[in-house]
C-alpha atoms as a PDB file:
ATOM      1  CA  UNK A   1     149.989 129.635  46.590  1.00  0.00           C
ATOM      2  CA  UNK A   2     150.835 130.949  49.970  1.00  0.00           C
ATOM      3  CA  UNK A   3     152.094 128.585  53.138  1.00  0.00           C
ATOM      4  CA  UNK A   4     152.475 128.674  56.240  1.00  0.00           C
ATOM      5  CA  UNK A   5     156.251 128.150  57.764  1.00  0.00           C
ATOM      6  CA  UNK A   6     156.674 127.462  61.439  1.00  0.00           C
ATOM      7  CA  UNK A   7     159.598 128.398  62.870  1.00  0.00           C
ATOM      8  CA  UNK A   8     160.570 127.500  66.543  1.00  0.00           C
ATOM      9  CA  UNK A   9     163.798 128.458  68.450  1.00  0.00           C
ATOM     10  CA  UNK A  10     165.231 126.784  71.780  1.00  0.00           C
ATOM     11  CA  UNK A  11     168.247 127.229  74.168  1.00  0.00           C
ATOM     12  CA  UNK A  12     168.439 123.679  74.798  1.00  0.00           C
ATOM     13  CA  UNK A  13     171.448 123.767  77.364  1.00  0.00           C
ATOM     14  CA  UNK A  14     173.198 120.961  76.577  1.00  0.00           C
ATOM     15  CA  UNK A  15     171.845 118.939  73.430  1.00  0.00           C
ATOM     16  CA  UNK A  16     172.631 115.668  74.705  1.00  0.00           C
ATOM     17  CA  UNK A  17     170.597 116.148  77.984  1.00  0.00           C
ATOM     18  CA  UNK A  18     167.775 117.180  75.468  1.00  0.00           C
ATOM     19  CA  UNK A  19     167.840 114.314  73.460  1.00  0.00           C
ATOM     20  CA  UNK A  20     167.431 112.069  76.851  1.00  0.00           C
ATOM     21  CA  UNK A  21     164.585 114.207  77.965  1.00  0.00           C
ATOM     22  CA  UNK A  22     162.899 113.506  74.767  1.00  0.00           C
ATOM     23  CA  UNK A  23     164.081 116.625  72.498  1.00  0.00           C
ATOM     24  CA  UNK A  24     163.987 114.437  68.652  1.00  0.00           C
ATOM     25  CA  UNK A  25     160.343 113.077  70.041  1.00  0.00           C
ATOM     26  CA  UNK A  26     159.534 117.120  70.205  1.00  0.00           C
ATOM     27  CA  UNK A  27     160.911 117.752  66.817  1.00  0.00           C
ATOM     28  CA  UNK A  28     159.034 114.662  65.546  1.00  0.00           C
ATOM     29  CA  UNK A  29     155.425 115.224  66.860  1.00  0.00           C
ATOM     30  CA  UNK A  30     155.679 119.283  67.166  1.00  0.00           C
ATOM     31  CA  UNK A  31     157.340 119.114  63.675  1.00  0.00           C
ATOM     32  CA  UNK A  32     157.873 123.017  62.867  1.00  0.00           C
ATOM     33  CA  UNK A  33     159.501 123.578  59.516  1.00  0.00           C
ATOM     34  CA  UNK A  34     162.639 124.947  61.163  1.00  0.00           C
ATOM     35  CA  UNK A  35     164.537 124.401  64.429  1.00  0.00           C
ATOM     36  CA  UNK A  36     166.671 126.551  66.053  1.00  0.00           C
ATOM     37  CA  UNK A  37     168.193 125.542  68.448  1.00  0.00           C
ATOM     38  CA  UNK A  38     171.376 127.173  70.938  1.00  0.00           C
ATOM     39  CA  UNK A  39     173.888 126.306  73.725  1.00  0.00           C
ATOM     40  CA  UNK A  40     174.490 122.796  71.882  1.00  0.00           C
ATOM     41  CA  UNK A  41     177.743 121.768  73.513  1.00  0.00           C
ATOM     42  CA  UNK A  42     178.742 119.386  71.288  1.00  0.00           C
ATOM     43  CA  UNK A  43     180.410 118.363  67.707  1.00  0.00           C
ATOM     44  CA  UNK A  44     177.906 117.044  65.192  1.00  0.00           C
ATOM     45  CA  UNK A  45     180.745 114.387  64.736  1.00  0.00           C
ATOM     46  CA  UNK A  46     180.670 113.109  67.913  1.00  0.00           C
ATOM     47  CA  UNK A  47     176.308 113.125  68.360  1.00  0.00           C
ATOM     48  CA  UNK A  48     174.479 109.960  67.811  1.00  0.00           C
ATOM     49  CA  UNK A  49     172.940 109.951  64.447  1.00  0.00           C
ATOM     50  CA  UNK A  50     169.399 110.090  65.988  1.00  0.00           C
ATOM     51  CA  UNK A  51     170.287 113.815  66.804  1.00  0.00           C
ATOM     52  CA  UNK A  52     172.136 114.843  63.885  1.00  0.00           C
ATOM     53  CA  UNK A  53     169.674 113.109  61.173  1.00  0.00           C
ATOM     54  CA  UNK A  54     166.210 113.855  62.703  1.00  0.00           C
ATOM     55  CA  UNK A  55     163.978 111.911  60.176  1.00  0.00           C
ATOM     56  CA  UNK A  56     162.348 114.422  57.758  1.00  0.00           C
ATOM     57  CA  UNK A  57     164.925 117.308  58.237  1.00  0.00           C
ATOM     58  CA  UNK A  58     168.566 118.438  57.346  1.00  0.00           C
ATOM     59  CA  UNK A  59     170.489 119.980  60.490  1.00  0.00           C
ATOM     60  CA  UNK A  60     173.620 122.432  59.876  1.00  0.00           C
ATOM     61  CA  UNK A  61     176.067 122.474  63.161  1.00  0.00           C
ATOM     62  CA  UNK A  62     178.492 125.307  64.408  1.00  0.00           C
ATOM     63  CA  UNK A  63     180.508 124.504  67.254  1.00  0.00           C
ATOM     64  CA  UNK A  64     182.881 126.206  69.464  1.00  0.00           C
ATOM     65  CA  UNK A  65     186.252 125.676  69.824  1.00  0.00           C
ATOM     66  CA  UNK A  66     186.180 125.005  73.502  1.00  0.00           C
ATOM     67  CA  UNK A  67     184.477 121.596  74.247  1.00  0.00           C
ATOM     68  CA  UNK A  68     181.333 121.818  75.819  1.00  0.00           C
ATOM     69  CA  UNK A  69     180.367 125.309  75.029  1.00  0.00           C
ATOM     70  CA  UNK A  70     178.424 127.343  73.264  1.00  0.00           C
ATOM     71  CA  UNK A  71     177.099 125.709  69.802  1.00  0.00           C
ATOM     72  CA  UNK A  72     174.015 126.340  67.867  1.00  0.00           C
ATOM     73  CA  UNK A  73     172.397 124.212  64.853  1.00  0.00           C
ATOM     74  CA  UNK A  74     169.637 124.298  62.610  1.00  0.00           C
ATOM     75  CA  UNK A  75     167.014 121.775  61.961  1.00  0.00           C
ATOM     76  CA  UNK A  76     164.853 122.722  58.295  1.00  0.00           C
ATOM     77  CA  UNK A  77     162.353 120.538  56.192  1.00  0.00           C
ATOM     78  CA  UNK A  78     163.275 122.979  53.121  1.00  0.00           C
ATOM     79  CA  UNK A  79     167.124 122.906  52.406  1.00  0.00           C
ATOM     80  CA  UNK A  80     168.470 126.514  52.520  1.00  0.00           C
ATOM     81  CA  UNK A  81     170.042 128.596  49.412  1.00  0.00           C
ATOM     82  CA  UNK A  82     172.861 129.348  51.538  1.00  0.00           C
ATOM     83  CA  UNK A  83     174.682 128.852  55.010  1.00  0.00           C
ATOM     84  CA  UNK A  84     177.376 130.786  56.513  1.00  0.00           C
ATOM     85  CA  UNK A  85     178.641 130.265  60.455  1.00  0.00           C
ATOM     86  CA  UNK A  86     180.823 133.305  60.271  1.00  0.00           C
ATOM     87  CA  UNK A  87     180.901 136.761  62.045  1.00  0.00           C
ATOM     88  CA  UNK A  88     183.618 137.860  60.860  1.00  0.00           C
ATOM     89  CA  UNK A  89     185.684 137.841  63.749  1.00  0.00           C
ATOM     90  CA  UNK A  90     187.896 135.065  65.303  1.00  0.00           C
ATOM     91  CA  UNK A  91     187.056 135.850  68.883  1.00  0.00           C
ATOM     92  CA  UNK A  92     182.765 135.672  68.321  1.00  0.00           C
ATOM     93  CA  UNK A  93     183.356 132.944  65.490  1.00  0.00           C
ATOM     94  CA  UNK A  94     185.628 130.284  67.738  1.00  0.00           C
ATOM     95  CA  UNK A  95     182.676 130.273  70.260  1.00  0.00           C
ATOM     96  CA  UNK A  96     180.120 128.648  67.516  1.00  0.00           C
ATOM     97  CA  UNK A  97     177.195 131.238  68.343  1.00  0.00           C
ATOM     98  CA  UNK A  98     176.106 132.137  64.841  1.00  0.00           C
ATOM     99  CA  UNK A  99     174.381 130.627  62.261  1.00  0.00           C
ATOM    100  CA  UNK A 100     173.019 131.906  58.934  1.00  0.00           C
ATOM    101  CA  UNK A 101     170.460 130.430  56.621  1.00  0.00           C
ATOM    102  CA  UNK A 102     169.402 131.773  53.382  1.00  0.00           C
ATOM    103  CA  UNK A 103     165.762 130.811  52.031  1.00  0.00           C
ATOM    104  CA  UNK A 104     164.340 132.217  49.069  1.00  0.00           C
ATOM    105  CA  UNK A 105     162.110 134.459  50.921  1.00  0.00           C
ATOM    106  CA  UNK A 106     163.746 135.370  53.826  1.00  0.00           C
ATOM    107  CA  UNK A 107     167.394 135.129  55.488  1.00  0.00           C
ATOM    108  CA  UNK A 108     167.523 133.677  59.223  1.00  0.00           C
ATOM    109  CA  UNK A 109     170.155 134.144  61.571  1.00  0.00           C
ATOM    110  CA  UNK A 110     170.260 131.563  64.828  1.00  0.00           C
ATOM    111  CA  UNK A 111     172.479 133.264  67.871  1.00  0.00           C
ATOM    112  CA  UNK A 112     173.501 132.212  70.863  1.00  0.00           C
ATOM    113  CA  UNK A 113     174.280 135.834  72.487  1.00  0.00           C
ATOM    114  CA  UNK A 114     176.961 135.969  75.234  1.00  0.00           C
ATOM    115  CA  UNK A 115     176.131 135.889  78.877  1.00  0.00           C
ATOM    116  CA  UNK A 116     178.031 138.275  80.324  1.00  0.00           C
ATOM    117  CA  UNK A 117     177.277 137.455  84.069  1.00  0.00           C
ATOM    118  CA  UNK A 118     180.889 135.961  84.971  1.00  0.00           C
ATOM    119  CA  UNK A 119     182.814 138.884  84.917  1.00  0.00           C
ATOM    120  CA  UNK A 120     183.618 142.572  83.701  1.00  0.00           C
ATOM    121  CA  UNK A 121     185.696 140.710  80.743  1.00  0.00           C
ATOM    122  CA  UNK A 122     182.899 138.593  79.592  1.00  0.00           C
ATOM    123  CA  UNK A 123     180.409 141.571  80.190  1.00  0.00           C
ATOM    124  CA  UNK A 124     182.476 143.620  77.426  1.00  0.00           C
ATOM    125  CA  UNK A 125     182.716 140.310  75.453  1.00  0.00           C
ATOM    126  CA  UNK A 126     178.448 140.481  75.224  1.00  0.00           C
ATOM    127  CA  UNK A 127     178.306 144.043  74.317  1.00  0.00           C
ATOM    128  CA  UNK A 128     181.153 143.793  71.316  1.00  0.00           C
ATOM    129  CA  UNK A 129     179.308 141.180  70.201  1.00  0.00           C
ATOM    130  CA  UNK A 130     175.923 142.829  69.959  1.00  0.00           C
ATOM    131  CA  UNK A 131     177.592 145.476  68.252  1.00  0.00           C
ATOM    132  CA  UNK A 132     178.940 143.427  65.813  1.00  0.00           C
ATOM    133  CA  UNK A 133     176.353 141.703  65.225  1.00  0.00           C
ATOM    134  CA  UNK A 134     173.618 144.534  64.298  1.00  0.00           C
ATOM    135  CA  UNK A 135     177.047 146.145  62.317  1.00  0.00           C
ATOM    136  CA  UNK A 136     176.517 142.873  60.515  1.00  0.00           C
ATOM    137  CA  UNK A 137     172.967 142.197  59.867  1.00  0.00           C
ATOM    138  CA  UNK A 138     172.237 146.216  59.017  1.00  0.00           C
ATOM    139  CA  UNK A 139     174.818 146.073  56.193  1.00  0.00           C
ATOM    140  CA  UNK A 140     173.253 142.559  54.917  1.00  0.00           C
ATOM    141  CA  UNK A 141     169.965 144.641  55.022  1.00  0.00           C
ATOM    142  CA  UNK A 142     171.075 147.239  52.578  1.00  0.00           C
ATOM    143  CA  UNK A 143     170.750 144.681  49.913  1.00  0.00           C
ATOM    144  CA  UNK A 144     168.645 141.689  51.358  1.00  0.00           C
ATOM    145  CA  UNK A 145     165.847 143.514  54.029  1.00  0.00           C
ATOM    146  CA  UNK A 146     163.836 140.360  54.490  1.00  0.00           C
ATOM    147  CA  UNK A 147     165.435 139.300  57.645  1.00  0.00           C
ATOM    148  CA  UNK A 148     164.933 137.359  60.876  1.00  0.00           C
ATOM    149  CA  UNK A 149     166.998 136.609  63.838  1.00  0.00           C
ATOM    150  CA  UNK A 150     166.180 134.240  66.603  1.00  0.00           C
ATOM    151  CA  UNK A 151     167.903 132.838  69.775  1.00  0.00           C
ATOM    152  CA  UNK A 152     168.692 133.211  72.790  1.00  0.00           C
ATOM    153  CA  UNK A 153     169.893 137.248  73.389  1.00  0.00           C
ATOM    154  CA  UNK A 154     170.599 136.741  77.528  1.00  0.00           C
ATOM    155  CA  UNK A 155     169.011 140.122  78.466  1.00  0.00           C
ATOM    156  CA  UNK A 156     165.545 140.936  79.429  1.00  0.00           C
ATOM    157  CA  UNK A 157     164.227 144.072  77.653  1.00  0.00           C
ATOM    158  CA  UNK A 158     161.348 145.599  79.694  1.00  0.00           C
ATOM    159  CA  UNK A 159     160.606 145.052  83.475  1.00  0.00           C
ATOM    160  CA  UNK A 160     157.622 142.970  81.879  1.00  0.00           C
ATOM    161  CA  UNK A 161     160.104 140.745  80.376  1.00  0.00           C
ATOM    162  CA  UNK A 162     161.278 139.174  84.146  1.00  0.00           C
ATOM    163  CA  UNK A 163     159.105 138.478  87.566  1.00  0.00           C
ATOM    164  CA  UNK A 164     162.010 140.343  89.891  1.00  0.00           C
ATOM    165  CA  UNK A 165     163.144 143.744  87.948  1.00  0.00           C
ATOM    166  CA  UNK A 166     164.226 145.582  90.840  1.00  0.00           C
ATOM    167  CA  UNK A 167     166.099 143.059  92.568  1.00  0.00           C
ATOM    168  CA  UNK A 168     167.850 142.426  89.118  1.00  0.00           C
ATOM    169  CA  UNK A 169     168.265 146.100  88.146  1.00  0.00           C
ATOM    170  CA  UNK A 170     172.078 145.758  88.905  1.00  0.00           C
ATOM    171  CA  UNK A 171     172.583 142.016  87.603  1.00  0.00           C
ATOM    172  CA  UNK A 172     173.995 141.447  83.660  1.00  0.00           C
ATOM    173  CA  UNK A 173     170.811 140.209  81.726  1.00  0.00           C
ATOM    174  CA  UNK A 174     169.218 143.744  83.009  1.00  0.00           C
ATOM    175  CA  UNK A 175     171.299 146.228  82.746  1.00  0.00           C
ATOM    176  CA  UNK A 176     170.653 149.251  81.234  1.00  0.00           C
ATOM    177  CA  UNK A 177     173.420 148.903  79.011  1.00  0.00           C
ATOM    178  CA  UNK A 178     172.552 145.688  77.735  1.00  0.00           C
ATOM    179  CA  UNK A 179     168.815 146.403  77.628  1.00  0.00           C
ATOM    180  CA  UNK A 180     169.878 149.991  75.687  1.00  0.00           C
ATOM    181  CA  UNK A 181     170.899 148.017  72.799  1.00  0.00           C
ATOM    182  CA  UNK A 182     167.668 145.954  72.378  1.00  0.00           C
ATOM    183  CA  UNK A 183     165.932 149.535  71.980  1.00  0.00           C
ATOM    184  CA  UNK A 184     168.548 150.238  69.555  1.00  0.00           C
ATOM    185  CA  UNK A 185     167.624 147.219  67.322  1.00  0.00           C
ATOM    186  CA  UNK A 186     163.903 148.062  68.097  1.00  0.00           C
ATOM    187  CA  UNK A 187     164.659 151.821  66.668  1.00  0.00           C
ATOM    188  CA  UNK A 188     166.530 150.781  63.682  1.00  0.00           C
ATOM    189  CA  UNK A 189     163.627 148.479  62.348  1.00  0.00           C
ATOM    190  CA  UNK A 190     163.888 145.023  64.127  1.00  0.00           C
ATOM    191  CA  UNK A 191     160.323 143.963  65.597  1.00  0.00           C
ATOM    192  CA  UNK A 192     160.147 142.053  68.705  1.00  0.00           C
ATOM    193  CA  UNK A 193     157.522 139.565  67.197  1.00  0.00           C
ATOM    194  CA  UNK A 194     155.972 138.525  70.777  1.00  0.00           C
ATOM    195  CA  UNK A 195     155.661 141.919  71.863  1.00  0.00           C
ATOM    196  CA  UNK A 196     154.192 142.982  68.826  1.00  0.00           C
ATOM    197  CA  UNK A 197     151.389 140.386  68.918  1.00  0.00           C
ATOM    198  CA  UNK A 198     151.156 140.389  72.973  1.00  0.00           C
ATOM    199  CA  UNK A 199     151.963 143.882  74.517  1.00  0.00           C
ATOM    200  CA  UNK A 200     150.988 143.462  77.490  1.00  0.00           C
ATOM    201  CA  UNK A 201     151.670 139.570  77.982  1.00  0.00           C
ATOM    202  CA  UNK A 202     153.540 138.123  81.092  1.00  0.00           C
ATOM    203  CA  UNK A 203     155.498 135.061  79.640  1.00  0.00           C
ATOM    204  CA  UNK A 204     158.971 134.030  80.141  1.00  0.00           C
ATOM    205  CA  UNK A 205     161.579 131.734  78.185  1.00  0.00           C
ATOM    206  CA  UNK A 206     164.082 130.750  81.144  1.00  0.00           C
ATOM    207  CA  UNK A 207     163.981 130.039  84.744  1.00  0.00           C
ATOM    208  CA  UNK A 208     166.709 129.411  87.026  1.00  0.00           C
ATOM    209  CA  UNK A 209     167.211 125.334  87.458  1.00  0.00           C
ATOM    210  CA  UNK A 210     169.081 125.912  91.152  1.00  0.00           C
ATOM    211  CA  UNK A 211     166.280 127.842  92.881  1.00  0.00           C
ATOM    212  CA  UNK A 212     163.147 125.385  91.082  1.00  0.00           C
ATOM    213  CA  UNK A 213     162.169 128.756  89.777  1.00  0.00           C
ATOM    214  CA  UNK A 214     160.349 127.270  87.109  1.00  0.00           C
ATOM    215  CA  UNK A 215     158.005 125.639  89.686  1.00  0.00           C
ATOM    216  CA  UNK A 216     157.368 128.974  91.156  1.00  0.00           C
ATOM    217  CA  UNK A 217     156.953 130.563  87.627  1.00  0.00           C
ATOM    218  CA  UNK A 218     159.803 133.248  88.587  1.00  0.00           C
ATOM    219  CA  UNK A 219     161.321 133.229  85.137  1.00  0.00           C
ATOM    220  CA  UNK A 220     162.664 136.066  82.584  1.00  0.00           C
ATOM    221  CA  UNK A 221     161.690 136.495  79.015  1.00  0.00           C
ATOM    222  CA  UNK A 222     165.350 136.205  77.499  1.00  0.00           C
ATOM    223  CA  UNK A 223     164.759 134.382  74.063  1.00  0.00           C
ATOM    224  CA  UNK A 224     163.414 136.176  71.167  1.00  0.00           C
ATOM    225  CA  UNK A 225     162.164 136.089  67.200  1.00  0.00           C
ATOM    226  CA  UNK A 226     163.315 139.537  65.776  1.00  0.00           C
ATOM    227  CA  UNK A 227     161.804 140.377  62.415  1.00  0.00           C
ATOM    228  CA  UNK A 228     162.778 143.255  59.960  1.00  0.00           C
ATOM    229  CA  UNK A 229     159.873 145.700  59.357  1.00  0.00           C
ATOM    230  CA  UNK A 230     160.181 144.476  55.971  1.00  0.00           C
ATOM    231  CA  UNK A 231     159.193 141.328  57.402  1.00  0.00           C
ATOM    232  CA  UNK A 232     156.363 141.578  59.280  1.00  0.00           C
ATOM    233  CA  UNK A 233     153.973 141.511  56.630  1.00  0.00           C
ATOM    234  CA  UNK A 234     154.577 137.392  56.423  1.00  0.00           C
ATOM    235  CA  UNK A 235     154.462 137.405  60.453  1.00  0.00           C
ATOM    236  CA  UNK A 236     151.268 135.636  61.339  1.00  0.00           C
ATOM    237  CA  UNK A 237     151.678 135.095  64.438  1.00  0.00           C
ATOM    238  CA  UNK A 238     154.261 134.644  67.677  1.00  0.00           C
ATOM    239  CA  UNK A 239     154.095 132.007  70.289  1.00  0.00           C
ATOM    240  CA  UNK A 240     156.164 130.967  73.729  1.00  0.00           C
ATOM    241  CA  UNK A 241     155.856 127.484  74.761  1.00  0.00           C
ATOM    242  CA  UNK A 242     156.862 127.382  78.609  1.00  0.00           C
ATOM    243  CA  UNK A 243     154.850 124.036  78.833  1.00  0.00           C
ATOM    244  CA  UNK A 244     157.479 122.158  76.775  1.00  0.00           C
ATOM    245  CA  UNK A 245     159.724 120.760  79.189  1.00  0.00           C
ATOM    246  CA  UNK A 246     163.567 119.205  78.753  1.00  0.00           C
ATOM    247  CA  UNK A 247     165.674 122.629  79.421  1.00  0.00           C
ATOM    248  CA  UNK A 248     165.471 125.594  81.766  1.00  0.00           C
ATOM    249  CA  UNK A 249     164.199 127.654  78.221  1.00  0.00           C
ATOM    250  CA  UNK A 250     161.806 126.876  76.564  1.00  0.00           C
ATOM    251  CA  UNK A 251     160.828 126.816  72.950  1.00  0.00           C
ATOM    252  CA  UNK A 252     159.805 130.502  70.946  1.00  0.00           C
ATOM    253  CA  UNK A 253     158.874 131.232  67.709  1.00  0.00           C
ATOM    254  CA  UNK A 254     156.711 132.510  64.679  1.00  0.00           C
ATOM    255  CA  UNK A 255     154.766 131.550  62.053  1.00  0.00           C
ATOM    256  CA  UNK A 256     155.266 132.889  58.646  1.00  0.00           C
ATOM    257  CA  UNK A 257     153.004 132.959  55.485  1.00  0.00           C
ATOM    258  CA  UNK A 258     155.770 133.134  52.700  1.00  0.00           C
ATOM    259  CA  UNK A 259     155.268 132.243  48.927  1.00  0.00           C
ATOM    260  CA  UNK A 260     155.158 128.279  47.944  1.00  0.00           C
END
């Protein structure tokens, strides 16, 4: 017997500031079977229970090692098989961007990619990282090719993917450079589930909080579900929800039909 399994990723910026603005109310009443969610900030130990224990699911936590950065967790229904937080390298690993779930049908990967708009450093700092991470993920591949990874990857792909491409052409989260290696992931088998459903489709995931560009709808399309090709016969269908409020992302996701 086949079901349906919702899964829904979100850069929350700041999980605390979520949870005020009504984030565990989301969970509740949206209730997908699995939350992603990324820039935490934050220590599971030192959350209020109310986040951590969301009635109804368990939540895994990786944090960085530099208070009030990075983070990512994990909010599932089904326990997984399997979770793993590492990389494989101290420098990506002490920044808590990576987590890794293993289900029965599928292994999930939440990421919080770099940003790599502070300076040339931190710019090298995002592309090492997305070369480690597709190293990764293709050599998990080899022997598990049911794979999905979701989060928020801080580059726009296409000039679709943001209202201002030109005046952004020059600006890290469009360079070609970044933007290159989101074709490389597209050539070497990862689907861009949105774009595959909607090809066409003018939706974005962030807007800047200091200009009200959200108001204005003047937003870029910066958070992503990839899916395998080996996937995408469970991928039903792909969704953006920029009316959910309580960040300056908004939620993404898929649904999948997997077996029961």
């Amino acid at each position: 017997m086949a079901q349906i399994i919702r899964i829904a990723s979100w850069n929350v910026n700041g999980i605390r500031a979520a949870y005020k603005k009504g984030l565990i109310s989301w969970l509740t009443s949206s209730a997908p079977d699995i939350l992603c969610v990324q820039e935490t900030k934050a220590d599971a130990e030192e959350l209020p229970r109310a986040i951590v224990e969301a009635e109804g699911y368990s939540s895994y936590w990786h944090s960085s090692q530099q208070k009030g950065r990075s983070g990512v967790a994990v909010y599932t229904k089904k326990k997984p098989l399997h979770v793993d937080k590492k990389l494989g390298i101290k420098k990506f690993d002490d920044e808590g961007r990576l987590l890794r779930l293993d289900f029965e049908d599928f292994i999930l990967f939440n990421v919080y990619f770099p940003n790599g708009k502070a300076s040339a450093e931190r710019l090298k700092f995002k592309l090492d990282f997305y070369e480690a991470f597709l190293d990764h993920i293709e050599a998990l591949r080899r022997r598990f090719p049911r794979l999905i990874f979701v989060g928020d990857v801080n580059t726009a792909h296409q000039e679709i993917d943001l209202a201002r491409p030109k005046a952004n052409e020059k600006i890290s989260g469009f360079l070609p450079i970044e933007r290159e290696w989101i074709d490389l992931a597209i050539s070497r088998g990862y689907v861009d589930t949105f774009r595959h459903y909607y090809p066409d489709k003018i939706e974005y995931s962030w807007w800047d909080l200091k200009t009200r560009a959200r108001e204005r709808n003047v937003g870029w399309r910066i958070d992503y579900v990839f899916a395998t090709r080996e996937m995408m016969d469970s991928v039903k269908s792909a969704f953006i929800l920029s009316d959910v409020m309580g960040s300056d992302h908004c939620p993404v996701g898929i649904e999948l039909e997997t077996a029961e």
